[in-house]
PDB file of N, CA and C in Angstrom:
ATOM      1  N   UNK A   1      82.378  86.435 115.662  1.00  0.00           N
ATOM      2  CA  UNK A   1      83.664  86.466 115.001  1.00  0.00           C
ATOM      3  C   UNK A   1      84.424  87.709 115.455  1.00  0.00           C
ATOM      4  N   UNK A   2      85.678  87.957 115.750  1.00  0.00           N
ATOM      5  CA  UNK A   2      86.693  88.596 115.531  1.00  0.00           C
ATOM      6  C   UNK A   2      87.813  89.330 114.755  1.00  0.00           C
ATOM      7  N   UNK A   3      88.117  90.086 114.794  1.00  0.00           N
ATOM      8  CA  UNK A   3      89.083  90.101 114.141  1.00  0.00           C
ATOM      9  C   UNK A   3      90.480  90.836 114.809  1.00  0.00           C
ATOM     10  N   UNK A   4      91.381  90.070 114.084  1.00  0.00           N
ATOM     11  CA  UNK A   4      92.977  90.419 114.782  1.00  0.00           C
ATOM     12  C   UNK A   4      93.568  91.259 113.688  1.00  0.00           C
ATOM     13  N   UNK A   5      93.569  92.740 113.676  1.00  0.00           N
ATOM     14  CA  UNK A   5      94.606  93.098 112.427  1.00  0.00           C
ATOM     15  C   UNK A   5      96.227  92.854 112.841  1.00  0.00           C
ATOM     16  N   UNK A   6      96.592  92.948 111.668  1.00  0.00           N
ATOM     17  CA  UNK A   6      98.082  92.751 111.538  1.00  0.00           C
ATOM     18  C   UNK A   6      99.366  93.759 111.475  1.00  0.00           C
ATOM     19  N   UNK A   7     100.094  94.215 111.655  1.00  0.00           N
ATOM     20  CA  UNK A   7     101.032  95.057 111.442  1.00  0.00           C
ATOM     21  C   UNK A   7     100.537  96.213 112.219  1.00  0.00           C
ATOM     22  N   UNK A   8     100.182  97.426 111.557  1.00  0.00           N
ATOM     23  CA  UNK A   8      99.643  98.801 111.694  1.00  0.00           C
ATOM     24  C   UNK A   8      98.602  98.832 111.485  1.00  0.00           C
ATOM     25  N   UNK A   9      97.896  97.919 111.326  1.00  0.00           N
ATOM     26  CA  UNK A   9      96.145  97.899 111.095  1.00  0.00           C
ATOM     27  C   UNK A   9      95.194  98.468 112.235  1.00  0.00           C
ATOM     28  N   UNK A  10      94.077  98.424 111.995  1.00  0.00           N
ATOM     29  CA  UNK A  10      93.656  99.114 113.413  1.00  0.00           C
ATOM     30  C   UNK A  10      91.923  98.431 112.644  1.00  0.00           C
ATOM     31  N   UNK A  11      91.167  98.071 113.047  1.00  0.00           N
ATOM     32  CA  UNK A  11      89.441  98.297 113.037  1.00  0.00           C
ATOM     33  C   UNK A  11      88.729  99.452 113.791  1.00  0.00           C
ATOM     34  N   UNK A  12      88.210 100.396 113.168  1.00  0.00           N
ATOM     35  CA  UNK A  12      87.377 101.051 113.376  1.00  0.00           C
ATOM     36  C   UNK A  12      86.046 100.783 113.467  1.00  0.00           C
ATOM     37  N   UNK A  13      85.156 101.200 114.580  1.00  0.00           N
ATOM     38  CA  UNK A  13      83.948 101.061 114.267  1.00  0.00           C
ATOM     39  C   UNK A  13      83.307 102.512 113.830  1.00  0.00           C
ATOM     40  N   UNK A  14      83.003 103.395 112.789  1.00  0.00           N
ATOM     41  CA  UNK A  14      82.141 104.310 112.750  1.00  0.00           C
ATOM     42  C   UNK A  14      81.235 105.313 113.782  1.00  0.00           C
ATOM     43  N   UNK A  15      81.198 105.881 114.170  1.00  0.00           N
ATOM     44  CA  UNK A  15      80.136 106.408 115.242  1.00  0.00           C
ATOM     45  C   UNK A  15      79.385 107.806 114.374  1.00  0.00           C
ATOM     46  N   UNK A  16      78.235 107.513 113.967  1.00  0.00           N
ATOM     47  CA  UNK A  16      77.275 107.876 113.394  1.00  0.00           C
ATOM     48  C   UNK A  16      76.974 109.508 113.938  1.00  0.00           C
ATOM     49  N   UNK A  17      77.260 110.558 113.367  1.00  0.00           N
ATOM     50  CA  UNK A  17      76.807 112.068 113.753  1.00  0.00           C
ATOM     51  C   UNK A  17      75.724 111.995 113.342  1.00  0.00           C
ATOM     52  N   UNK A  18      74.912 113.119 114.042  1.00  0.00           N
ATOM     53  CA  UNK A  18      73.108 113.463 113.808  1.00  0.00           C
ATOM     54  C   UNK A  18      73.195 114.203 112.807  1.00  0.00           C
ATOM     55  N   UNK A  19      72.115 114.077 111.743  1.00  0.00           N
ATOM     56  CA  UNK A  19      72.305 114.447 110.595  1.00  0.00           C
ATOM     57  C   UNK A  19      72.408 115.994 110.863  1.00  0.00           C
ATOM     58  N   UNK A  20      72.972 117.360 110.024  1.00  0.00           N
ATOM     59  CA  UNK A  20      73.336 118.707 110.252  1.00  0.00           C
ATOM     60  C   UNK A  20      72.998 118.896 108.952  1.00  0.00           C
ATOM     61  N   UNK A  21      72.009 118.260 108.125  1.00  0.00           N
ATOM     62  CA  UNK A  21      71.550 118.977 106.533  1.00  0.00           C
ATOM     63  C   UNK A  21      70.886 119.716 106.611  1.00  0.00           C
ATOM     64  N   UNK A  22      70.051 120.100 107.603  1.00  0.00           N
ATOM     65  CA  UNK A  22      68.980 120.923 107.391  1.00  0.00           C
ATOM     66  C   UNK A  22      69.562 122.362 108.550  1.00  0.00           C
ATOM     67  N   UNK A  23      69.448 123.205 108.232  1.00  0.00           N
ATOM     68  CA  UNK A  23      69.622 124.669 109.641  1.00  0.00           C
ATOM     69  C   UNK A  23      68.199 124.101 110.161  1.00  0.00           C
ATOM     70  N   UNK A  24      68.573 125.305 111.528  1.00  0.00           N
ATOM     71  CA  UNK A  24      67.795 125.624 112.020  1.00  0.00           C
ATOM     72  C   UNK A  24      66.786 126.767 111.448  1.00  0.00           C
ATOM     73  N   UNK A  25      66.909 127.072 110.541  1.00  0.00           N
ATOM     74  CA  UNK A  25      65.519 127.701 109.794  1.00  0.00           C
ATOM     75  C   UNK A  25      65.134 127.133 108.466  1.00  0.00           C
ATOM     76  N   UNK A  26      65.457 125.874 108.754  1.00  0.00           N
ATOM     77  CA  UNK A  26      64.786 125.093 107.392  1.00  0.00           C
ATOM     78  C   UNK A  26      65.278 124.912 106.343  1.00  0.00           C
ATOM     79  N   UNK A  27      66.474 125.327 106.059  1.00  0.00           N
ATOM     80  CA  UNK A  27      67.306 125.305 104.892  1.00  0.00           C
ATOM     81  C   UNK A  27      67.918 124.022 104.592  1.00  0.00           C
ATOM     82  N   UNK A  28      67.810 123.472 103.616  1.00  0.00           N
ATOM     83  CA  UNK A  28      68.449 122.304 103.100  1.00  0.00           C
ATOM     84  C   UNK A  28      69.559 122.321 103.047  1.00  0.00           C
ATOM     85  N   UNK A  29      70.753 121.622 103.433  1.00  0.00           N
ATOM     86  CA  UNK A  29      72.507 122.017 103.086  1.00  0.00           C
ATOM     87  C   UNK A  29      72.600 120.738 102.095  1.00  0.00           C
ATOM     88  N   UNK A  30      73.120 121.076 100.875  1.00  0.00           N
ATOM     89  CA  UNK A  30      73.870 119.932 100.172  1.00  0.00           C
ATOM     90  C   UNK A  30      74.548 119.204 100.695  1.00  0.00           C
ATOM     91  N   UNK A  31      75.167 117.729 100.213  1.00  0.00           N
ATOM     92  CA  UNK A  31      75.568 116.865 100.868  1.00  0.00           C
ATOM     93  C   UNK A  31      77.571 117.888 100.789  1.00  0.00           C
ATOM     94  N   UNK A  32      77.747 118.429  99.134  1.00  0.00           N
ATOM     95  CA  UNK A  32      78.541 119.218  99.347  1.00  0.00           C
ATOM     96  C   UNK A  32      79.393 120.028 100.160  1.00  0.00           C
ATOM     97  N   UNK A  33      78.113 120.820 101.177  1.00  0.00           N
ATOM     98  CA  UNK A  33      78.782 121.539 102.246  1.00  0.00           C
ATOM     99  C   UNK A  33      79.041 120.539 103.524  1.00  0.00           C
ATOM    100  N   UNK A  34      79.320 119.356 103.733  1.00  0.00           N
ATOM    101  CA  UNK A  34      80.006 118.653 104.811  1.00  0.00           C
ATOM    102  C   UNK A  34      81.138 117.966 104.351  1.00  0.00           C
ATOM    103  N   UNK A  35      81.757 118.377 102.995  1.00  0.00           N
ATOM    104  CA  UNK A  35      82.740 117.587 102.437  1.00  0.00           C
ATOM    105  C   UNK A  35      83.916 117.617 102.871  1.00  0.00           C
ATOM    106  N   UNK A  36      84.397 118.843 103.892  1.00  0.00           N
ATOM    107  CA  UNK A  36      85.267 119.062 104.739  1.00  0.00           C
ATOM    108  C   UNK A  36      85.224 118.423 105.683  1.00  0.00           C
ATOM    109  N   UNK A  37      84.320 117.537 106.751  1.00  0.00           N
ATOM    110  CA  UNK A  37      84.645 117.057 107.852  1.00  0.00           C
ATOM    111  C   UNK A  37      85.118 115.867 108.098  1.00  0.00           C
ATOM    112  N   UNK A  38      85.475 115.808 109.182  1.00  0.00           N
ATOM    113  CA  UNK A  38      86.155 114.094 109.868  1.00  0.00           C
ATOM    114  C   UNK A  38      85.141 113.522 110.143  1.00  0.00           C
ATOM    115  N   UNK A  39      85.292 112.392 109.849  1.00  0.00           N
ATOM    116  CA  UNK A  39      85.160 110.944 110.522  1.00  0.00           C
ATOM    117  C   UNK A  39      85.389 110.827 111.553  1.00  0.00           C
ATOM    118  N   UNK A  40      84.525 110.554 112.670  1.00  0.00           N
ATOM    119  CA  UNK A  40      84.631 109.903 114.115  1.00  0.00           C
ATOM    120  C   UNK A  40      84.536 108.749 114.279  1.00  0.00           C
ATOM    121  N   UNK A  41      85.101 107.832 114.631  1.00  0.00           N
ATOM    122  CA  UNK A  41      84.832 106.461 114.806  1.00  0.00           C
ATOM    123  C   UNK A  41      85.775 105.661 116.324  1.00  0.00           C
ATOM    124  N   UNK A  42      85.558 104.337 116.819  1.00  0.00           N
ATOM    125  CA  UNK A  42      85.922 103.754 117.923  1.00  0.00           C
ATOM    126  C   UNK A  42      87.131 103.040 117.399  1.00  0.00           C
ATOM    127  N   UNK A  43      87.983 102.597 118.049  1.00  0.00           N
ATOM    128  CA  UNK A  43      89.036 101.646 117.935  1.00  0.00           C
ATOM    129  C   UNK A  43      88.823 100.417 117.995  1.00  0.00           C
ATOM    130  N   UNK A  44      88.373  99.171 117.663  1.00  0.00           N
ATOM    131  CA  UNK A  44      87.446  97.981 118.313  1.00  0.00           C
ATOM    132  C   UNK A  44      88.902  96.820 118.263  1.00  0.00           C
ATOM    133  N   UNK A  45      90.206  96.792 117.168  1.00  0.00           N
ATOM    134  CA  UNK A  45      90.691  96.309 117.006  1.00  0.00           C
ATOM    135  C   UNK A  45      91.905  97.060 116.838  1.00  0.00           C
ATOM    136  N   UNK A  46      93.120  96.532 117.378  1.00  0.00           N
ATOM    137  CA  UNK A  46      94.537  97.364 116.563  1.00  0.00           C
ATOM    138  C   UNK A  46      95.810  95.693 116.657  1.00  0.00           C
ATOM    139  N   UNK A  47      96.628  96.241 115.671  1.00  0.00           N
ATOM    140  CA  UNK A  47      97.374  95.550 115.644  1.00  0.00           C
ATOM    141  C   UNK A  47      98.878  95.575 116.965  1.00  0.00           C
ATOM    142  N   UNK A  48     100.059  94.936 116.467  1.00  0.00           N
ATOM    143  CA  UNK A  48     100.791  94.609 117.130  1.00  0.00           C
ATOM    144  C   UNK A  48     102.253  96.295 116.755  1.00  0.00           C
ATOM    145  N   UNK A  49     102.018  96.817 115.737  1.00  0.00           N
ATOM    146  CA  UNK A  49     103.042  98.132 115.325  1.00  0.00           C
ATOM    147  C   UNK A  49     103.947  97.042 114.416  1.00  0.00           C
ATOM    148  N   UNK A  50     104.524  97.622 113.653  1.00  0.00           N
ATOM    149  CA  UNK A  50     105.662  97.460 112.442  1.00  0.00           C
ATOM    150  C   UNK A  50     106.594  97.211 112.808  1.00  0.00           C
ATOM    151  N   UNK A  51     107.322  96.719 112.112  1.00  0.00           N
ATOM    152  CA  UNK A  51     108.774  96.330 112.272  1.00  0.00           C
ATOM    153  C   UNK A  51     109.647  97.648 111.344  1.00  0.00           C
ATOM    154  N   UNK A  52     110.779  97.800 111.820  1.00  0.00           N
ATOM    155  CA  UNK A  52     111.625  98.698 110.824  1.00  0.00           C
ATOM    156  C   UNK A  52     112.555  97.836 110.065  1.00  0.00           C
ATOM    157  N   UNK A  53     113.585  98.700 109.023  1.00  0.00           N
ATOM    158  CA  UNK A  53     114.560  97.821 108.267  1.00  0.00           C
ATOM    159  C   UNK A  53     115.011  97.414 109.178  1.00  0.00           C
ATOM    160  N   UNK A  54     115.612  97.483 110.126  1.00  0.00           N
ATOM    161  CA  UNK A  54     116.819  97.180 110.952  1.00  0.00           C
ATOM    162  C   UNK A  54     115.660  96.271 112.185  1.00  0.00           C
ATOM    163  N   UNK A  55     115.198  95.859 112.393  1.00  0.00           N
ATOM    164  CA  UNK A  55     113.777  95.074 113.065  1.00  0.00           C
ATOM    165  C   UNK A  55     113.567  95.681 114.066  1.00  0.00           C
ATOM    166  N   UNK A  56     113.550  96.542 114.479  1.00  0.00           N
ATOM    167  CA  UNK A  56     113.095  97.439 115.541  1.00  0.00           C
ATOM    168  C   UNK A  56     111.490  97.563 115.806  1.00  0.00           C
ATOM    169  N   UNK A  57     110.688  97.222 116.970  1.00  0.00           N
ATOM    170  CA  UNK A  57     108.972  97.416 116.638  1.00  0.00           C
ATOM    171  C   UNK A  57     108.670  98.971 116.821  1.00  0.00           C
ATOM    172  N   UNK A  58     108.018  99.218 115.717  1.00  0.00           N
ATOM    173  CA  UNK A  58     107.819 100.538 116.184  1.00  0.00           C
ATOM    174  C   UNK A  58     105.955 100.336 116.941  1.00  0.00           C
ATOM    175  N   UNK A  59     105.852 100.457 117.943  1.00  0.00           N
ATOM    176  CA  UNK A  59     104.296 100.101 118.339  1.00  0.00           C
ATOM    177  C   UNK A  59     103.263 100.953 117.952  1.00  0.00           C
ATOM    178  N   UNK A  60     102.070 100.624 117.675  1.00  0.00           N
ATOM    179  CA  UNK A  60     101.259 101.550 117.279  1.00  0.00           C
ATOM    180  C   UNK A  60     100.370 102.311 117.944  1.00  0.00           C
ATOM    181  N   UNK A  61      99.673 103.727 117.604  1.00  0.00           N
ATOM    182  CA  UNK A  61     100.131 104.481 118.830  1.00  0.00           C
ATOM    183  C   UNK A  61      98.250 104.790 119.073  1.00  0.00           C
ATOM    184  N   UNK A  62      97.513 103.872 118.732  1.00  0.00           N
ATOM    185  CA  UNK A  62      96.493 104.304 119.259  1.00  0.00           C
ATOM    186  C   UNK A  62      96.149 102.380 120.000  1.00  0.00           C
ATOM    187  N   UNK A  63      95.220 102.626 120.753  1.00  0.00           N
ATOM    188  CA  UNK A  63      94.504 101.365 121.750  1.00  0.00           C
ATOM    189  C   UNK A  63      93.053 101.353 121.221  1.00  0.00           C
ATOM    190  N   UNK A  64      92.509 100.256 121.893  1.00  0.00           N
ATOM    191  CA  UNK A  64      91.340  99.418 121.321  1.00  0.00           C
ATOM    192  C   UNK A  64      90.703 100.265 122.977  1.00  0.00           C
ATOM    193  N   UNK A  65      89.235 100.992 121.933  1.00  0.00           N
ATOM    194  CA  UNK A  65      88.674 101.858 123.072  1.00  0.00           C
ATOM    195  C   UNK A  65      89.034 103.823 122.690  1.00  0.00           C
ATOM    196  N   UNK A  66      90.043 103.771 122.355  1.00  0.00           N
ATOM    197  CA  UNK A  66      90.110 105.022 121.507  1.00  0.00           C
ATOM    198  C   UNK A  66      88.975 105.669 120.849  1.00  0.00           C
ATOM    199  N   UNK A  67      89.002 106.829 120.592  1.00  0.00           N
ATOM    200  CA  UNK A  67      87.731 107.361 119.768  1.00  0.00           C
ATOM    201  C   UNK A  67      88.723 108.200 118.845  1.00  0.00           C
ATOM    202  N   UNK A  68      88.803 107.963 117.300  1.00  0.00           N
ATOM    203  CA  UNK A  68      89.724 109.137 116.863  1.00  0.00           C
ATOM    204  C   UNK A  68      89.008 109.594 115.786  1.00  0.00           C
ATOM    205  N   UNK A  69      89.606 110.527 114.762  1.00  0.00           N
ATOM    206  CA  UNK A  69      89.212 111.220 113.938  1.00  0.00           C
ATOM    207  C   UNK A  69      89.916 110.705 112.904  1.00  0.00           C
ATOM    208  N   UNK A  70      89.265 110.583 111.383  1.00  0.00           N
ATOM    209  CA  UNK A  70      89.992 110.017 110.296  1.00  0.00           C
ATOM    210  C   UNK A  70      89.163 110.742 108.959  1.00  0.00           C
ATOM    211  N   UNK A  71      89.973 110.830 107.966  1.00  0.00           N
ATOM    212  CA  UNK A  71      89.571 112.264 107.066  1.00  0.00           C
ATOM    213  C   UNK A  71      88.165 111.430 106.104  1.00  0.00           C
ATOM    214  N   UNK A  72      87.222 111.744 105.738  1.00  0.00           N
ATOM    215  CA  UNK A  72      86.591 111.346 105.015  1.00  0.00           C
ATOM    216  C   UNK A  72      86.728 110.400 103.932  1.00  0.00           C
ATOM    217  N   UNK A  73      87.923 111.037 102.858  1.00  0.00           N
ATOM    218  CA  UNK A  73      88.471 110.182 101.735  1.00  0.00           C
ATOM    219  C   UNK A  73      89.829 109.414 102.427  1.00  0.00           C
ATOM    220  N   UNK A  74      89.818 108.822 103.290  1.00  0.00           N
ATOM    221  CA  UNK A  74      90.501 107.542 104.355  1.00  0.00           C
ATOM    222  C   UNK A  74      90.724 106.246 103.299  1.00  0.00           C
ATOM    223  N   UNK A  75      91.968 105.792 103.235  1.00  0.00           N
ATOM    224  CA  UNK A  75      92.074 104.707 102.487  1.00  0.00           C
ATOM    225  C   UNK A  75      91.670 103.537 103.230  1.00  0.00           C
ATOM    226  N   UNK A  76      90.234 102.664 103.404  1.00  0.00           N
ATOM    227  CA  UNK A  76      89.704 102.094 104.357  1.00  0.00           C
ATOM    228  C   UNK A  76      89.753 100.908 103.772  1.00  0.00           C
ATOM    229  N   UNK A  77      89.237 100.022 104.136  1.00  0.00           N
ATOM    230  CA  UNK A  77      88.270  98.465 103.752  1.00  0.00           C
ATOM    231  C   UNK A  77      87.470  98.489 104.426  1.00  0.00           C
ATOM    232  N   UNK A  78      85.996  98.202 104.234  1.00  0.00           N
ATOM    233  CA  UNK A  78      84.950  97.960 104.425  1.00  0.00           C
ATOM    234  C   UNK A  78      84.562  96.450 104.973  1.00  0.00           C
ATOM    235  N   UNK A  79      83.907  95.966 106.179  1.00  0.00           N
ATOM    236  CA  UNK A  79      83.989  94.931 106.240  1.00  0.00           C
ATOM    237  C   UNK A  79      82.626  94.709 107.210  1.00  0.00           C
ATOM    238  N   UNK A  80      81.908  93.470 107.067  1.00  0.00           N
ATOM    239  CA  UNK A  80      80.522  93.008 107.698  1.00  0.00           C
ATOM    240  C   UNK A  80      81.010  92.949 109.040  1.00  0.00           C
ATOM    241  N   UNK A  81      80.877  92.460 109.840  1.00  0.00           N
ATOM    242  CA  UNK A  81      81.482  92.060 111.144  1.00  0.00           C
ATOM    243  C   UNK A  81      80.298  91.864 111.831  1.00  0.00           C
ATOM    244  N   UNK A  82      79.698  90.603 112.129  1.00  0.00           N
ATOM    245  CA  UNK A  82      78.490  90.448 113.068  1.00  0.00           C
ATOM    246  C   UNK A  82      77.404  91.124 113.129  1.00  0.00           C
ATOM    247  N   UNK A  83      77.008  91.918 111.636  1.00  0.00           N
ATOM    248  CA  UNK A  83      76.390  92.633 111.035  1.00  0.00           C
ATOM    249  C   UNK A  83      76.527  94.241 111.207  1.00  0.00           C
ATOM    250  N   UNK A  84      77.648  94.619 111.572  1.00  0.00           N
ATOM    251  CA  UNK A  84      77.646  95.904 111.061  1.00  0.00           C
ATOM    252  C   UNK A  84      78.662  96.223 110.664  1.00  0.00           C
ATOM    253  N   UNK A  85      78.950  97.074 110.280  1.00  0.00           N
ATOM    254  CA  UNK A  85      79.822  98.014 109.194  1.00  0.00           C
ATOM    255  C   UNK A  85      80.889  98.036 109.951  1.00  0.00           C
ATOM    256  N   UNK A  86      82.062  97.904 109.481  1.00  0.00           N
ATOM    257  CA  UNK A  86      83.392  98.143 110.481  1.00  0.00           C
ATOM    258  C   UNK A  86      84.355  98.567 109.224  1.00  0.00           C
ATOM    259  N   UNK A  87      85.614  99.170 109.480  1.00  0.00           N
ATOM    260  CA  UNK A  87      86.665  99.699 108.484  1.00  0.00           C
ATOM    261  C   UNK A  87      87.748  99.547 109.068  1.00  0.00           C
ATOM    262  N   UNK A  88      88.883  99.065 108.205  1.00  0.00           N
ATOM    263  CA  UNK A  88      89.712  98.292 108.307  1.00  0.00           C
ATOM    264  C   UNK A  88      91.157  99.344 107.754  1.00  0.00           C
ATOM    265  N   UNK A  89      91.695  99.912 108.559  1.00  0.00           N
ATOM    266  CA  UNK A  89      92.518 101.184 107.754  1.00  0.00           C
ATOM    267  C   UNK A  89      94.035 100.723 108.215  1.00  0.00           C
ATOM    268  N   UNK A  90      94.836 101.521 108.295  1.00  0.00           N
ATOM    269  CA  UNK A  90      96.223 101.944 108.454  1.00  0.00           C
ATOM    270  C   UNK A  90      96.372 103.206 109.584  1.00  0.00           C
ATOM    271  N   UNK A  91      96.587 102.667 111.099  1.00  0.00           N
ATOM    272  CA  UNK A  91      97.401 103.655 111.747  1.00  0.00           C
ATOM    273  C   UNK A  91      97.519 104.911 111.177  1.00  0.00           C
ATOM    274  N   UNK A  92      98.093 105.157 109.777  1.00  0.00           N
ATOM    275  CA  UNK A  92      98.449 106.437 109.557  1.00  0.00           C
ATOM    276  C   UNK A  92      97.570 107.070 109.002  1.00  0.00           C
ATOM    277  N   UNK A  93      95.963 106.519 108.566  1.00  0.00           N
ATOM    278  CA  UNK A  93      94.946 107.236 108.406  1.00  0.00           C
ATOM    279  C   UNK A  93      94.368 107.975 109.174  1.00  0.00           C
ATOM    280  N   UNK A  94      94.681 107.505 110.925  1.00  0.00           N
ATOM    281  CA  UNK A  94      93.941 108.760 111.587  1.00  0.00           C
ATOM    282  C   UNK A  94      94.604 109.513 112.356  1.00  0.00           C
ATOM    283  N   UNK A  95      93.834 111.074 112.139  1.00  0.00           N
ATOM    284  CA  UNK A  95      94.452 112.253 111.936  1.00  0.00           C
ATOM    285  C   UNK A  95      94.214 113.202 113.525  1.00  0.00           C
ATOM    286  N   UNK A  96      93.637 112.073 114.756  1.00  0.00           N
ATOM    287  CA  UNK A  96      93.784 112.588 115.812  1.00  0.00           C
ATOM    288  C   UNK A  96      92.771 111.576 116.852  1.00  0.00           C
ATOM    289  N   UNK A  97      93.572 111.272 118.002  1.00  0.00           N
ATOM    290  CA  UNK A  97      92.674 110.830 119.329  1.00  0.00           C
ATOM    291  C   UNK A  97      92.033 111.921 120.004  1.00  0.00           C
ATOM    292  N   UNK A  98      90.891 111.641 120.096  1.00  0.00           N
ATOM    293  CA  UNK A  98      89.777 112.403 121.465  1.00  0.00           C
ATOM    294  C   UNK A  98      90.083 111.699 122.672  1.00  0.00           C
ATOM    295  N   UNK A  99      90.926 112.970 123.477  1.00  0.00           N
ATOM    296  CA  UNK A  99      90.641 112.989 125.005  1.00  0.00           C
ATOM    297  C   UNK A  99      89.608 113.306 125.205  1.00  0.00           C
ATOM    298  N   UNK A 100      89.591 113.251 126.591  1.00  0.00           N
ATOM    299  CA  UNK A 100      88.470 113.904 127.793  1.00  0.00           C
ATOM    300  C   UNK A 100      88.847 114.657 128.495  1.00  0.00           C
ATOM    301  N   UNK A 101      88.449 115.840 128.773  1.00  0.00           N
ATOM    302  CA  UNK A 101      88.944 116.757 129.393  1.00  0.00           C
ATOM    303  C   UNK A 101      89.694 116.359 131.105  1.00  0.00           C
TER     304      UNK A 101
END
């Protein structure tokens, strides 16, 4: 299955960081102290961009293949997709594309 978002939609796929709870001298970190970081995830799906009042498209400004950054508390949807986890957001949830040098 597929999916086509609509408007400004975009599918994310997640990309999983190595866990950073523990230091390197053994110390446990609360889940607390990572409450500041981004979300990394893939682009797998994007839509077609918005229309304005006046019907103008405004296009949307990331591509399928992207890797971007999106804030933790992200207004998402959650969705199965061929068994894994995928999120279903708004263009204006993420808060930066990764180049390559």
């Amino acid at each position: 299955m597929k999916l086509k978002p609509v408007n400004d939609k975009i599918v994310i796929r997640p990309i999983e960081k190595k866990d950073d709870s523990v230091t390197a001298g053994g110390i446990i970190l609360p889940d607390t102290m990572n409450e500041g970081t981004l979300n990394e995830g893939e682009v797998i799906a994007a839509g077609h961009g918005m229309h304005s009042a006046n019907g103008t498209l405004i296009p949307i400004c990331v591509n399928v293949g992207d890797r971007v950054l999106y804030g933790k508390h992200s207004t998402v949807g959650e969705y199965k997709l061929n068994g894994e986890t995928v999120f279903i957001m708004s263009q204006n949830e993420i808060l930066s594309i990764l180049k390559g040098e």
